[in-house]
N, C-alpha and C. Protein backbone atom coordinates (compact mmCIF):
# COMPACT_ATOMS: atom_id res chain seq x y z
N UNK A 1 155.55 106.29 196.50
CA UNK A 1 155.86 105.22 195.59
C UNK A 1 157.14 105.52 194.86
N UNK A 2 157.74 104.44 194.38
CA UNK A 2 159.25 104.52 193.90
C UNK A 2 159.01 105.14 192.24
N UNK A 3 159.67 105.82 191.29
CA UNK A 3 159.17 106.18 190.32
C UNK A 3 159.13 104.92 189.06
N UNK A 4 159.94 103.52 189.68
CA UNK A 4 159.51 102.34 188.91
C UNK A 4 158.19 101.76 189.04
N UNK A 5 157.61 101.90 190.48
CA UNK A 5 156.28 101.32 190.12
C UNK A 5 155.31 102.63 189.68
N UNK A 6 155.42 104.22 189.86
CA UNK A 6 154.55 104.63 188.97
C UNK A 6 154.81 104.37 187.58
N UNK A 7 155.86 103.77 187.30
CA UNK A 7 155.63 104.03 185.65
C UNK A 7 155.32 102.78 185.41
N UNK A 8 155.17 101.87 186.08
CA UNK A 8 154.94 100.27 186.11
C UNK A 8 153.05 100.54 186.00
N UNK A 9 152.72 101.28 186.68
CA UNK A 9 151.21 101.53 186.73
C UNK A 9 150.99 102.40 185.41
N UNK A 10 151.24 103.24 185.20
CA UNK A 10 151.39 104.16 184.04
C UNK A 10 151.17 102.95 182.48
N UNK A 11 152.41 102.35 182.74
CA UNK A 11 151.94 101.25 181.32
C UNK A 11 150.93 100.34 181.81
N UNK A 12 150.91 99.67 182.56
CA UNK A 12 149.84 99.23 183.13
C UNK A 12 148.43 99.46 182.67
N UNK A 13 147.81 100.93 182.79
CA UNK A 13 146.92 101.86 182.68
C UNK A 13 146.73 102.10 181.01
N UNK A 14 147.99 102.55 180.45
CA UNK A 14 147.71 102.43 178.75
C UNK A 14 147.46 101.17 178.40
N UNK A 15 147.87 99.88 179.15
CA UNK A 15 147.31 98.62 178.36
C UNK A 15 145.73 98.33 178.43
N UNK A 16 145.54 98.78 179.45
CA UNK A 16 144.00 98.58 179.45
C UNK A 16 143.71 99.98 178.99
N UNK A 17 143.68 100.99 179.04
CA UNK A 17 142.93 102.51 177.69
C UNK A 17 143.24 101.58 176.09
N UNK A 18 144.60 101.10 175.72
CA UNK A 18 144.51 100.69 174.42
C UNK A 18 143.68 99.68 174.46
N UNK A 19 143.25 98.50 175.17
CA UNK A 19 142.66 97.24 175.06
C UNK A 19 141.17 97.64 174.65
N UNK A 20 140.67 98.93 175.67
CA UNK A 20 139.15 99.07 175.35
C UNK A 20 139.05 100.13 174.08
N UNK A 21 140.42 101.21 174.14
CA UNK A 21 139.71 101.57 172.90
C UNK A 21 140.04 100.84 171.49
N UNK A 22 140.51 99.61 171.52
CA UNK A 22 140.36 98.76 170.51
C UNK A 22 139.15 97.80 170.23
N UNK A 23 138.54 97.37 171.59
CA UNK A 23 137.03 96.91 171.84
C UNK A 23 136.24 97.55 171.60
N UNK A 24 136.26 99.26 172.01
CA UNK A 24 134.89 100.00 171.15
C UNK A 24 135.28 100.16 169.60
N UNK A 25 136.42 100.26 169.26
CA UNK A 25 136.38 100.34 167.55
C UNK A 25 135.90 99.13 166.83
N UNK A 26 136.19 97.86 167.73
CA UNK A 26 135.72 96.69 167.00
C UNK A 26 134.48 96.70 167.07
N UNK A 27 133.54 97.43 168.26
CA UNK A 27 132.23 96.98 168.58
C UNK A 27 131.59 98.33 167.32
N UNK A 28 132.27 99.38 167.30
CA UNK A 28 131.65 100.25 166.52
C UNK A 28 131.60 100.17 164.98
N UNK A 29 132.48 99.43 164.70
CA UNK A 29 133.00 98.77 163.11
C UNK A 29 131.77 97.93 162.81
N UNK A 30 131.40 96.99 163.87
CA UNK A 30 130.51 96.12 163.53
C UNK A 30 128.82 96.55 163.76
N UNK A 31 129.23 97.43 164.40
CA UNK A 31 127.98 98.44 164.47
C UNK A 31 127.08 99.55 163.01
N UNK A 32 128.07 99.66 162.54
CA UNK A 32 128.28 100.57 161.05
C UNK A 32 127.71 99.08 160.23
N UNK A 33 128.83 98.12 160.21
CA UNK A 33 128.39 97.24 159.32
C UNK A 33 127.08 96.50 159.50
N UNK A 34 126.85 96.03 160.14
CA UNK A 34 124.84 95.77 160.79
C UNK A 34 124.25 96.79 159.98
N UNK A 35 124.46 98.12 160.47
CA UNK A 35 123.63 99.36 159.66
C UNK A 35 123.96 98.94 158.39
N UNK A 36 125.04 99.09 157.57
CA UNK A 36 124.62 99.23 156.29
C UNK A 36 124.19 98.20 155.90
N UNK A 37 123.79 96.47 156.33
CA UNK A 37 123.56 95.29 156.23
C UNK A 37 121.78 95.90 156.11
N UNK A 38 121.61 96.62 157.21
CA UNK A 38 119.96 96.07 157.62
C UNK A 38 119.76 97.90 158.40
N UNK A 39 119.46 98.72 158.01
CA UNK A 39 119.42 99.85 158.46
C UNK A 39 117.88 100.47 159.50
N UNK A 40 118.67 101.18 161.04
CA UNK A 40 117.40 101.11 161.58
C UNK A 40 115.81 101.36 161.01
N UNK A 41 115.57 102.08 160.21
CA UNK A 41 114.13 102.66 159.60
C UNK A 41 114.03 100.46 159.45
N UNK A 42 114.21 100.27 158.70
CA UNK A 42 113.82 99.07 158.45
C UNK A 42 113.61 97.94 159.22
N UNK A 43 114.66 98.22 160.20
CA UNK A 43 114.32 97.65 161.34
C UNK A 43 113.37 97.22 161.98
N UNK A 44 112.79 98.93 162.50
CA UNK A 44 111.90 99.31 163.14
C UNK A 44 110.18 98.79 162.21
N UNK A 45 110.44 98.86 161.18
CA UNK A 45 109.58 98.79 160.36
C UNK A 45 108.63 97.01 160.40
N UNK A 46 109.80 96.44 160.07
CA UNK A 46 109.99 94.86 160.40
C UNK A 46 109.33 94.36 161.71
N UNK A 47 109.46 95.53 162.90
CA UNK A 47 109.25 95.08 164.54
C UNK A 47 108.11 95.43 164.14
N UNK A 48 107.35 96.50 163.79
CA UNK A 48 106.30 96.68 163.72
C UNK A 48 105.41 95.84 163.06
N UNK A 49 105.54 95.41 161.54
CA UNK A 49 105.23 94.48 160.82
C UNK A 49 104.28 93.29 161.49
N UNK A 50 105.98 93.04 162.33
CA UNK A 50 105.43 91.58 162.82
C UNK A 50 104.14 91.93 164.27
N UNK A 51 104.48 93.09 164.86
CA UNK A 51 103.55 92.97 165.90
C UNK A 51 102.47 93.06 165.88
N UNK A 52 102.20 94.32 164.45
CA UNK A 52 100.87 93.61 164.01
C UNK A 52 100.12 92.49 163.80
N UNK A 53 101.22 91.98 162.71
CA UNK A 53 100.83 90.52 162.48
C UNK A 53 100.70 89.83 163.56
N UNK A 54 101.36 89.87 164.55
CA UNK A 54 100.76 89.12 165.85
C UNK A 54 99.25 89.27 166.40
N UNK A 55 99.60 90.48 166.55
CA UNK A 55 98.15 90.92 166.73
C UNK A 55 96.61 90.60 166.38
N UNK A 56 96.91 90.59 164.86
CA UNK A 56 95.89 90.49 164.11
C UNK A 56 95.53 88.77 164.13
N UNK A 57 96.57 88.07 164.06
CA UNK A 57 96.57 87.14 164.33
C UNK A 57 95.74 86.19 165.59
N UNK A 58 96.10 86.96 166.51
CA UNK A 58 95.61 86.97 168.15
C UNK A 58 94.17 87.24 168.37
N UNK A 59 93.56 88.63 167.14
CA UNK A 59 92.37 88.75 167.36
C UNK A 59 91.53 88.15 166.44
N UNK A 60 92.05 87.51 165.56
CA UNK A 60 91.19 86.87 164.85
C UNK A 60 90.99 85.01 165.14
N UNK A 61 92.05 85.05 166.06
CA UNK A 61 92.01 83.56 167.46
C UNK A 61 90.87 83.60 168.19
N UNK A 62 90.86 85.36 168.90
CA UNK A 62 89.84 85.47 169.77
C UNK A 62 88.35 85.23 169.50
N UNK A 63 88.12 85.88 168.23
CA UNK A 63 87.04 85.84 167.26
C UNK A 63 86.37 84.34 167.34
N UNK A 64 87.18 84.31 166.39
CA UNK A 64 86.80 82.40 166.36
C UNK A 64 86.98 81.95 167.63
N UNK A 65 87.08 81.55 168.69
CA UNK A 65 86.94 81.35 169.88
C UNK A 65 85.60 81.37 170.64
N UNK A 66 85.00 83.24 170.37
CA UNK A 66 83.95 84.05 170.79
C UNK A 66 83.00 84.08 169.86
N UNK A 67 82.46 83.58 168.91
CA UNK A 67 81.66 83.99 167.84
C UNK A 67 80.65 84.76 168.53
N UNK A 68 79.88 83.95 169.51
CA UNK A 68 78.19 84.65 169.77
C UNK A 68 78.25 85.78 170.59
N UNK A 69 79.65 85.69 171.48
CA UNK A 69 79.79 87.13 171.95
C UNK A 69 80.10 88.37 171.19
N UNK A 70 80.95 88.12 169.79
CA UNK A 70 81.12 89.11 169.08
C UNK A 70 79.95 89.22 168.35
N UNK A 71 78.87 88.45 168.06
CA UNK A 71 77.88 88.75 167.60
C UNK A 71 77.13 89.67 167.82
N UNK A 72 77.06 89.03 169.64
CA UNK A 72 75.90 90.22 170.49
C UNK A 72 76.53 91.67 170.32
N UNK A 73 78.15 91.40 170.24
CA UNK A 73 79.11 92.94 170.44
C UNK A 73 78.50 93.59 169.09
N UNK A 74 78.43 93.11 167.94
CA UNK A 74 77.95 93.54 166.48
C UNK A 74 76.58 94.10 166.50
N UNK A 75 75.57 93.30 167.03
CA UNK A 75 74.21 93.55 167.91
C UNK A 75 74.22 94.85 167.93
N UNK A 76 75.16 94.71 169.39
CA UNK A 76 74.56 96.39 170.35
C UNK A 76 75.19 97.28 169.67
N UNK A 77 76.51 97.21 168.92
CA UNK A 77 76.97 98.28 168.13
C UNK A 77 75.61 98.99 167.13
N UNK A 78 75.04 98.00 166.36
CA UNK A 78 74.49 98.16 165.32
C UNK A 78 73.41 99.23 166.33
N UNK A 79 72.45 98.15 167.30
CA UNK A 79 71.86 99.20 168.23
C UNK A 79 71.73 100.42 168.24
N UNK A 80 72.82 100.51 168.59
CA UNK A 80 73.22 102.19 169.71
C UNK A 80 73.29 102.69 168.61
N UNK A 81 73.82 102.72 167.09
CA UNK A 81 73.81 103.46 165.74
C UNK A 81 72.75 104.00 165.08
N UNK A 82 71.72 103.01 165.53
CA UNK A 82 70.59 103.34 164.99
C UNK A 82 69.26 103.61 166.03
N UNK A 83 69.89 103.63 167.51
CA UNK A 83 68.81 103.76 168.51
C UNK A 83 67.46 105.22 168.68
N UNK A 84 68.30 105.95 167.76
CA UNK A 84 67.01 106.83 167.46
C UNK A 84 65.98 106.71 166.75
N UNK A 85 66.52 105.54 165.93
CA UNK A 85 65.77 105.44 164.53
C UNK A 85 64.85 104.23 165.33
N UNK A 86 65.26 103.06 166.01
CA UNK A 86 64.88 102.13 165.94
C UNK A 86 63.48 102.51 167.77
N UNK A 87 64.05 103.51 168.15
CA UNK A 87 63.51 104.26 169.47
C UNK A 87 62.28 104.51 168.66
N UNK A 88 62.20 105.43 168.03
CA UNK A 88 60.55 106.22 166.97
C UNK A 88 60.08 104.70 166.62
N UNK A 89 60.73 103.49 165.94
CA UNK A 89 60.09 102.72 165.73
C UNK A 89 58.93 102.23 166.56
N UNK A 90 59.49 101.71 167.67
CA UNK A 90 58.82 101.29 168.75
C UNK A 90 57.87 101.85 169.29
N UNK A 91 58.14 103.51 169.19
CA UNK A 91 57.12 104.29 169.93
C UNK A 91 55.98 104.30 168.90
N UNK A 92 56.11 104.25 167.68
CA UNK A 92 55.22 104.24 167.06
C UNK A 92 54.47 102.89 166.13
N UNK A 93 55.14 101.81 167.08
CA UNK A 93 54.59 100.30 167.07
C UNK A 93 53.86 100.21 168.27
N UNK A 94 54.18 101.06 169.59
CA UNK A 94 53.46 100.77 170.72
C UNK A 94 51.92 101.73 170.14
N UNK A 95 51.87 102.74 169.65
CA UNK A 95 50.82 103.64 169.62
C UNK A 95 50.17 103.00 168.70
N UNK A 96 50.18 102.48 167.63
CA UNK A 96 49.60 101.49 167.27
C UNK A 96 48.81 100.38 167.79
N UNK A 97 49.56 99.64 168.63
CA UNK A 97 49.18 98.87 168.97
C UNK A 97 48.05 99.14 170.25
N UNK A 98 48.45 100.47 171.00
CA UNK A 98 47.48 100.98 171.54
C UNK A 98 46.39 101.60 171.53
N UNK A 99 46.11 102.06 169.88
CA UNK A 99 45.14 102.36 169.34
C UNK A 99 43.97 100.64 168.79
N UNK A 100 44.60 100.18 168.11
CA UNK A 100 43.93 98.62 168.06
C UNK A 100 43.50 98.03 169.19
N UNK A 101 44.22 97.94 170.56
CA UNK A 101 43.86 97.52 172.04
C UNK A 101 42.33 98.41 172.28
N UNK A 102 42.27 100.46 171.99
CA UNK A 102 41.21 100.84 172.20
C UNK A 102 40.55 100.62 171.53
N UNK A 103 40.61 100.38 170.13
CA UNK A 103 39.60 100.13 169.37
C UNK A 103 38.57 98.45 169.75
N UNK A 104 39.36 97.72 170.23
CA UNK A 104 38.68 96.42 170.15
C UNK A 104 38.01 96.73 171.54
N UNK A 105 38.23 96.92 172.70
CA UNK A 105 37.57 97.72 173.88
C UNK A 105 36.11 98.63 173.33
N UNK A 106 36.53 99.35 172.53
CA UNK A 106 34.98 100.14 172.11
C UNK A 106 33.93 99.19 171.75
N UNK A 107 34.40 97.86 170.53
CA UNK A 107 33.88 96.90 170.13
C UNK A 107 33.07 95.96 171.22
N UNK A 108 33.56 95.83 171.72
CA UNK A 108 33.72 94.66 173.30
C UNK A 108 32.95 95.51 174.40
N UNK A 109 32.26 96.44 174.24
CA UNK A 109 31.89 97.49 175.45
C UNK A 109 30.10 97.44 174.79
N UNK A 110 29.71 96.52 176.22
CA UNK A 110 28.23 96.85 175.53
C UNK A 110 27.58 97.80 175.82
N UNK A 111 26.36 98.06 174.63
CA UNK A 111 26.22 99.18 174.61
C UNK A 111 24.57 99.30 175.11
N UNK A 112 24.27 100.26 175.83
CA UNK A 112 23.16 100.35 176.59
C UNK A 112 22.34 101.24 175.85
């Protein structure tokens, strides 16, 4: 190449290095200024905020939607919490009741 067109490329080459590093200073200027406008912690804080609030929002749609299923869900929770307690109940509503069953059998059994 003739040494006019390397230096023809040469400026060439600094116009575009100056063009972008004037585009990242503008993009970084405005980058700083956003931050001190609205700073990430807060940001982040805000995203979260709302996704809760979506959320909560969403499940309390579902709710009302589902009543008798969340009921039964309330049900078996309660259940399973107390299934030891409510287990002895039974066993000792059935023995009961199986003692009254023999007793009326003795009653009912004639006697020779």
């Amino acid at each position: 190449m003739a040494p006019d067109a390397l230096e023809t490329e040469l400026i060439a080459a600094r116009a575009l290095r100056d063009m972008a590093r004037g585009i990242v200073r503008t993009d970084w200027t405005t980058l700083r200024q956003s931050l001190s406008e609205r700073p990430i912690a807060r940001r982040v804080r805000d995203k979260a905020f709302a996704g809760a609030r979506d959320a909560a929002k969403g499940g309390a749609d579902l709710a009302r939607h589902n009543l008798p299923l969340l009921g039964l869900a309330g049900a078996a929770a309660i259940g399973w919490l107390f299934r030891k307690r409510l287990g002895a109940l039974c066993q000792t509503g059935w023995s009961r009741i199986a003692q009254r069953i023999a007793a009326l059998r003795k009653t009912r059994e004639p006697t020779a």
